[in-house]
Protein backbone atom coordinates (compact mmCIF):
# COMPACT_ATOMS: atom_id res chain seq x y z
CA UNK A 1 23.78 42.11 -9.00
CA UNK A 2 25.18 41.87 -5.70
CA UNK A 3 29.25 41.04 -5.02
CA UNK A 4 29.72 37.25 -4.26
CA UNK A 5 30.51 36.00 -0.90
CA UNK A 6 30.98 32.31 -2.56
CA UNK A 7 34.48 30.57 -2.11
CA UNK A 8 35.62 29.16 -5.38
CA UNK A 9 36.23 25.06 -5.33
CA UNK A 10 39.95 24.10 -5.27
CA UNK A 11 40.99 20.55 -5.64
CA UNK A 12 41.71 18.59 -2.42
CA UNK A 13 40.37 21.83 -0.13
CA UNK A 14 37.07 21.38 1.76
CA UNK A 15 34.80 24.25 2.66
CA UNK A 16 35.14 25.35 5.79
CA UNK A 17 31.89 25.16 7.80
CA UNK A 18 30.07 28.51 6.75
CA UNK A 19 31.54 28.82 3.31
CA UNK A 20 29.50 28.75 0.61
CA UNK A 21 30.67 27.59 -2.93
CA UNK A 22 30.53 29.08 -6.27
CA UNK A 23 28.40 27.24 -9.01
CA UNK A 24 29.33 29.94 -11.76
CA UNK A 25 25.88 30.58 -13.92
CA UNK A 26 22.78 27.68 -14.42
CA UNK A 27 19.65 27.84 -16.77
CA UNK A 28 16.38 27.64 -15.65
CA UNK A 29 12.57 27.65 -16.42
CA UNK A 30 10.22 29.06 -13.71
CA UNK A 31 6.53 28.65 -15.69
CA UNK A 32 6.66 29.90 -19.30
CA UNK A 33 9.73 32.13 -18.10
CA UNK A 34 12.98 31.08 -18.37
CA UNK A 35 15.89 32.29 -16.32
CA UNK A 36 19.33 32.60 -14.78
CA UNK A 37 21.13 32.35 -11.64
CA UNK A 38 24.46 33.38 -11.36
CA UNK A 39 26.52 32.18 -8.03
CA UNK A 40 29.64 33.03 -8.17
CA UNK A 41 29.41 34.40 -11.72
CA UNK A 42 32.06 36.80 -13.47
CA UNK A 43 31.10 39.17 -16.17
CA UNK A 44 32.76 36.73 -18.90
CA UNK A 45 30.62 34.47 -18.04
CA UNK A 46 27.78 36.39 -18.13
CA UNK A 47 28.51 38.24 -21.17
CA UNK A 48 28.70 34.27 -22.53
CA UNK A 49 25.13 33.47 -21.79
CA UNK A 50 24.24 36.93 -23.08
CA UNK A 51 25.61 36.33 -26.24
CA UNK A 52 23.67 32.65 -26.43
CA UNK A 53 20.66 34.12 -25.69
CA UNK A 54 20.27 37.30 -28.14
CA UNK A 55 21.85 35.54 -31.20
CA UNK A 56 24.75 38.42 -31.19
CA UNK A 57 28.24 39.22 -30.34
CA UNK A 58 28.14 40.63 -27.06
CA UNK A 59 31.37 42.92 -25.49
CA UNK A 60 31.53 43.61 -21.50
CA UNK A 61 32.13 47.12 -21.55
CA UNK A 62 30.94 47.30 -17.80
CA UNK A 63 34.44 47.46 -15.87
CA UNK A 64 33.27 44.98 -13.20
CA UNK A 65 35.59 42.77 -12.13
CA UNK A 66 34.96 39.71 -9.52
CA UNK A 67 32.24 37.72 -8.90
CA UNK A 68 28.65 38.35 -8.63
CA UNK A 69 25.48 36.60 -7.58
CA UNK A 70 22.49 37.28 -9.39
CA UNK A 71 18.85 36.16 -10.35
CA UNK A 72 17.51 37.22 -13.82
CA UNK A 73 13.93 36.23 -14.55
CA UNK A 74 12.42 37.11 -18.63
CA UNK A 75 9.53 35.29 -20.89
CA UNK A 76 11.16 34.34 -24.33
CA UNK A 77 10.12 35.91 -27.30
CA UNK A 78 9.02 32.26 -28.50
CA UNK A 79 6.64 31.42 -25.71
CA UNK A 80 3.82 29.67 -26.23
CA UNK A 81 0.44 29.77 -23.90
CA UNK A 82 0.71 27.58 -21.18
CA UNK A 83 -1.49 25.08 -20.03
CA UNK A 84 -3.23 26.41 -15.80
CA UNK A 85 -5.11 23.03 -15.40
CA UNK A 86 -4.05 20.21 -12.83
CA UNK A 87 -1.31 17.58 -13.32
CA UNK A 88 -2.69 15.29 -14.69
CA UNK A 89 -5.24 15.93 -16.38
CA UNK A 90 -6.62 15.09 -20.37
CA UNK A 91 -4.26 17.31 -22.66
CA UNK A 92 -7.42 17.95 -24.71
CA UNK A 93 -9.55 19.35 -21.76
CA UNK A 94 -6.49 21.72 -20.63
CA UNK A 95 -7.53 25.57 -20.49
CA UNK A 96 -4.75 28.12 -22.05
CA UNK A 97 -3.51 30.50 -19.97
CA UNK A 98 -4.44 33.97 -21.83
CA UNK A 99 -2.24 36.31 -19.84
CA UNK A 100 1.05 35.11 -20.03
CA UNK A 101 2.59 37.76 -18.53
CA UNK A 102 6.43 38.12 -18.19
CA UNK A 103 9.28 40.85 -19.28
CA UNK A 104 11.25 40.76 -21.96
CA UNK A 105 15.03 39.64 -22.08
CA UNK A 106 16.32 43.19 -22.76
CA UNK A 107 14.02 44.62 -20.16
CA UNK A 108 14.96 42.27 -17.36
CA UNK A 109 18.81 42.90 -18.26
CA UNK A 110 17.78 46.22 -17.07
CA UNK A 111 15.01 46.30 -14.48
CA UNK A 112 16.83 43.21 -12.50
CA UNK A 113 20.26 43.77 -13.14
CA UNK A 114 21.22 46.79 -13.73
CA UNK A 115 22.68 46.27 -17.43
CA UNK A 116 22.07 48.14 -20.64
CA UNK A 117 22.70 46.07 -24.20
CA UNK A 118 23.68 49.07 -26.72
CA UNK A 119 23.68 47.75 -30.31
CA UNK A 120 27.20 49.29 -31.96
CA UNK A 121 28.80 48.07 -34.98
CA UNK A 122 32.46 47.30 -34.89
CA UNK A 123 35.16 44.74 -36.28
CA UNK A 124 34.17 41.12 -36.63
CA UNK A 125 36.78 38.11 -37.61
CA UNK A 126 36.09 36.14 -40.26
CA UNK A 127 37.58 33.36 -42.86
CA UNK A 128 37.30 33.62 -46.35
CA UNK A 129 37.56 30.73 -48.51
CA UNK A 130 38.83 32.04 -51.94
CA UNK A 131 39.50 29.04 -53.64
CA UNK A 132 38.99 25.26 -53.62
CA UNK A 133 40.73 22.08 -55.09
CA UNK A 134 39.98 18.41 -54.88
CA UNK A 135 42.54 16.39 -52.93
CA UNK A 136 44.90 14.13 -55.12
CA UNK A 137 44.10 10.73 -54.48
CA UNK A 138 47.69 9.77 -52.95
């Protein structure tokens, strides 16, 4: 993860010829990969699309403040063989790719940028619902 350079938009304030601006974090797929480009990008938000991902409450315990620029690049866990044949041609006749080759989300959190996921238990909110009545019919 590098420090952004970016210049965040403000309302009725062009860029400036040079600047570049901030676009915050986008999804992407690149093959059967899927992945994530940050421009711009603060730790909340990243910690956001962490969290979507992995199915889990996720805390930033990193201390980074400001905003980054960064490329993350993973296979899913769900991803099936894809097809290596031309555009175009007969879905029947398409070969499977066999080596689908690609890291896993965890692993690319922290071969590409730098950041380990520690699993830790801790306090969660939640809302009980002890007891229920059926409206009166006013």
């Amino acid at each position: 993860m590098l420090q952004s350079s970016c210049t965040p938009l403000v309302f009725n304030r062009p860029l400036t010829p040079g600047e570049k601006s901030c676009h915050g974090a986008r999804m992407g797929v690149n093959g059967p990969n899927r992945t994530l480009d940050g421009n711009g990008s603060d730790m909340t938000t990243l910690t956001n699309f962490v969290a979507n991902v992995i199915g889990r409450k996720v805390v930033d315990e990193t201390g980074l403040t400001g905003n980054f620029d960064f490329h993350l690049d993973w296979l899913p866990d769900e991803a099936d063989p894809v097809p290596v044949s031309p555009a175009g041609a007969d879905d029947s006749s398409i070969p499977i790719a066999s080596d689908v080759r690609g890291v896993s989300y965890f692993t690319a959190l922290q071969d590409q940028l730098g950041l380990e996921l520690i699993s830790a238990k801790g306090s969660v909110e939640v809302i009980v619902i002890d007891h229920i009545e059926k409206p009166d019919a006013n």
